[in-house]
Structure formats: structure tokens, C-alpha cells
C-alpha atoms as a PDB file:
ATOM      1  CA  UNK A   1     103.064  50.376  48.923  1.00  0.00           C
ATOM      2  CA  UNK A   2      99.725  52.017  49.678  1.00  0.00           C
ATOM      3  CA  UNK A   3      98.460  55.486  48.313  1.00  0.00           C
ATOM      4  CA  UNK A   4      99.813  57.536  51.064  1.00  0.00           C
ATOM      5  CA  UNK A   5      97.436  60.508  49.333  1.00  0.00           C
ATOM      6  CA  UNK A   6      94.460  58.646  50.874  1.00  0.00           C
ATOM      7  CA  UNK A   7      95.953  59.631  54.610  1.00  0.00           C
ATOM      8  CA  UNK A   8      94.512  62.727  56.357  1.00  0.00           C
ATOM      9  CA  UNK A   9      97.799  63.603  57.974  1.00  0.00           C
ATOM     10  CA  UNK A  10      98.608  66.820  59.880  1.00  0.00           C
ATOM     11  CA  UNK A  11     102.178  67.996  61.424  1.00  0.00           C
ATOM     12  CA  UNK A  12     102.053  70.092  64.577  1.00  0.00           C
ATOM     13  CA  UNK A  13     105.250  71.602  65.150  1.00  0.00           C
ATOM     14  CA  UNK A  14     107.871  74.730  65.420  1.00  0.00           C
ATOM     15  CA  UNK A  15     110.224  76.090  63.490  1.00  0.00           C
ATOM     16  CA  UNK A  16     112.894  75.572  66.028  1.00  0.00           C
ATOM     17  CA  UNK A  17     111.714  72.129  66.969  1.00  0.00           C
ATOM     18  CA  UNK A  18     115.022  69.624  65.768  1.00  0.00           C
ATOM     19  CA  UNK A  19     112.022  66.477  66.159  1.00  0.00           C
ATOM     20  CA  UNK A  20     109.834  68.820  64.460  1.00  0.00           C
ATOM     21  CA  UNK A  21     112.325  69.094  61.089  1.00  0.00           C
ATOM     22  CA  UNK A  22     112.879  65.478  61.376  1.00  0.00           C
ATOM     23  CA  UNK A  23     109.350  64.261  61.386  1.00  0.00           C
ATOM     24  CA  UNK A  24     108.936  66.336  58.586  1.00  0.00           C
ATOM     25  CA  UNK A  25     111.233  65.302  56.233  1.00  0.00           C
ATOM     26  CA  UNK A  26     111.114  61.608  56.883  1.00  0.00           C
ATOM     27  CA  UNK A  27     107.527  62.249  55.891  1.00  0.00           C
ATOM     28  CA  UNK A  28     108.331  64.049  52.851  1.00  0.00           C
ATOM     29  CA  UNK A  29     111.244  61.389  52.262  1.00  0.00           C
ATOM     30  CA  UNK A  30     108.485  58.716  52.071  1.00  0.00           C
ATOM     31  CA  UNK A  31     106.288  60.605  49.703  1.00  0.00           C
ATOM     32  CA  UNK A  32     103.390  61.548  52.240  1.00  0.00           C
ATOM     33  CA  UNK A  33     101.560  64.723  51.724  1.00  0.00           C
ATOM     34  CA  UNK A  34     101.134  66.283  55.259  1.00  0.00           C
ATOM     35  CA  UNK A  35      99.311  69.652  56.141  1.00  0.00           C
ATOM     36  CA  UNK A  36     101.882  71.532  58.457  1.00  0.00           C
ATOM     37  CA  UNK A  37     100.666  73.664  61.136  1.00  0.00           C
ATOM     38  CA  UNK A  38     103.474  76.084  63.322  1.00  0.00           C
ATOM     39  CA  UNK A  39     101.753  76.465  66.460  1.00  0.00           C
ATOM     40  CA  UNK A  40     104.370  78.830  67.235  1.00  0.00           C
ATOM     41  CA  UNK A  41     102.277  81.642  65.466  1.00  0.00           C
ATOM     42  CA  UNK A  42      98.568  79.796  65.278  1.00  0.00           C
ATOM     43  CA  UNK A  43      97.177  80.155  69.160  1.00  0.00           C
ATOM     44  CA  UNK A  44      94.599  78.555  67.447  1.00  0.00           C
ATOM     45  CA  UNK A  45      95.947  75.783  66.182  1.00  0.00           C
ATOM     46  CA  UNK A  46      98.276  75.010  69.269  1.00  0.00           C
ATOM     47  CA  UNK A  47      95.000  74.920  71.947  1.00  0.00           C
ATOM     48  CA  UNK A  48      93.870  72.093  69.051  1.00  0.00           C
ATOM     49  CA  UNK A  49      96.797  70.385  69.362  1.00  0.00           C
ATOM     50  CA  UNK A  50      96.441  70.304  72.895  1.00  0.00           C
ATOM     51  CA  UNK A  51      92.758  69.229  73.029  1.00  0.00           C
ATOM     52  CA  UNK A  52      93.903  66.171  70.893  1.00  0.00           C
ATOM     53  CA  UNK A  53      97.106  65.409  72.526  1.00  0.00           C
ATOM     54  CA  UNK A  54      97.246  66.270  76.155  1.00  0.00           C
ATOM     55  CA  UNK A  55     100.553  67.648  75.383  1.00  0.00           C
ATOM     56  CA  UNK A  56     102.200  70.831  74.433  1.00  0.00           C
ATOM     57  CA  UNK A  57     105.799  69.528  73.494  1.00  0.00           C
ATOM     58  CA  UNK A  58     105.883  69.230  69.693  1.00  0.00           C
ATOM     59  CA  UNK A  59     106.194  67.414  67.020  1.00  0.00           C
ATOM     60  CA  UNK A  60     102.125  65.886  67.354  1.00  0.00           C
ATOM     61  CA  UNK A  61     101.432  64.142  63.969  1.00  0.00           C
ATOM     62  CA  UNK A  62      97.822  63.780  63.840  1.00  0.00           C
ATOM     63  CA  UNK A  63      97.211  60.797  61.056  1.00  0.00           C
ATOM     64  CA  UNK A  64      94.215  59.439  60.734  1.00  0.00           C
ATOM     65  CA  UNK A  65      92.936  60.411  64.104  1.00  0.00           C
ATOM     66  CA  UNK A  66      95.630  58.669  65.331  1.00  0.00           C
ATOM     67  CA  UNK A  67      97.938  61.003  67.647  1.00  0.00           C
ATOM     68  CA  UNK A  68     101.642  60.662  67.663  1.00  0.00           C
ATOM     69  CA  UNK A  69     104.044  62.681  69.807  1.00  0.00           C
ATOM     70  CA  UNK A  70     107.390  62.798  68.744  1.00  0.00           C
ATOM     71  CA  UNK A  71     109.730  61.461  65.964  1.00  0.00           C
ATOM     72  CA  UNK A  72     108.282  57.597  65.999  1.00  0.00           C
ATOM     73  CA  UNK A  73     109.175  56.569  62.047  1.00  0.00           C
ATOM     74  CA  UNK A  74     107.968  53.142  63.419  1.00  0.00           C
ATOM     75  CA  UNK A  75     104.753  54.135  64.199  1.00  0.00           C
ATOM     76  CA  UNK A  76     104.464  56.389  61.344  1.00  0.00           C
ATOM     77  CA  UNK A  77     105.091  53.635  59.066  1.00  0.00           C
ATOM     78  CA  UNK A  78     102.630  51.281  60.406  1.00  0.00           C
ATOM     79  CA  UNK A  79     100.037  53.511  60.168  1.00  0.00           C
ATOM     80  CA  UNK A  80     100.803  54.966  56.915  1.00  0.00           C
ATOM     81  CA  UNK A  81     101.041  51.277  55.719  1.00  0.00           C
ATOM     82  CA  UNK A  82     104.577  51.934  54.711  1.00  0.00           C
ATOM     83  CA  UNK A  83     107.942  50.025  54.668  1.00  0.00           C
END
């Protein structure tokens, strides 16, 4: 398994969010260290999720540059070179 330290990997999401909470702790389940931003309080931070993903519906994983939308494990595992 690859260092999943060497991934830049951010979690857009709300507390509320049930794909939010799920994203989340498959990531943690996997060993990934993730930064998590709640756009529900950052304005900031939600307008930047925005600008990358052309979406407001959370979760957006951001890794890598790579944008996500959703719970995709899938996709999270291919590009966290996981399995």
C-alpha cells in the first residue's frame, strides 16, 4: 500500500451531511489523513468549494486536485492508490 501521508486531501462537508460522515470515516478507516472543512460555518471555505466543484451539495473531497462529489470509495481508492 502507498504512503497515504503523501496525499494532499481535503473533506468538504456538514455536520448533518449522512455522505458527509461516511466519506469521512471510510477515509479514516483506510488510514488517510484528510483536512476537514464544515462549510456549514466557513462562507469562506464553501464559495471555494464551489469555485472547484461547480456544486454546492456536499461531501466534495478535493485529493490531489482531483474533485470528487459524493461517497465514491471506488474512486477514492484509485486515487489514493489503495485496495
Amino acid at each position: 500500500m502507498k504512503n497515504t501521508m503523501s496525499h494532499n486531501v481535503t473533506v468538504y462537508s456538514t455536520p448533518t451531511c449522512p455522505y458527509c460522515v461516511l466519506a469521512k470515516d471510510y477515509l479514516k478507516g483506510k488510514g488517510v489523513a484528510f483536512k476537514d472543512v464544515n462549510v456549514a460555518s466557513d462562507h469562506t471555505a464553501a464559495r471555494e468549494m464551489v469555485m472547484k466543484s461547480g456544486q454546492m451539495g456536499v461531501p466534495v473531497i478535493d485529493i490531489d486536485g482531483n474533485i470528487l462529489v459524493g461517497f465514491q470509495p471506488e474512486a477514492f481508492d484509485s486515487l489514493l492508490d489503495l485496495k
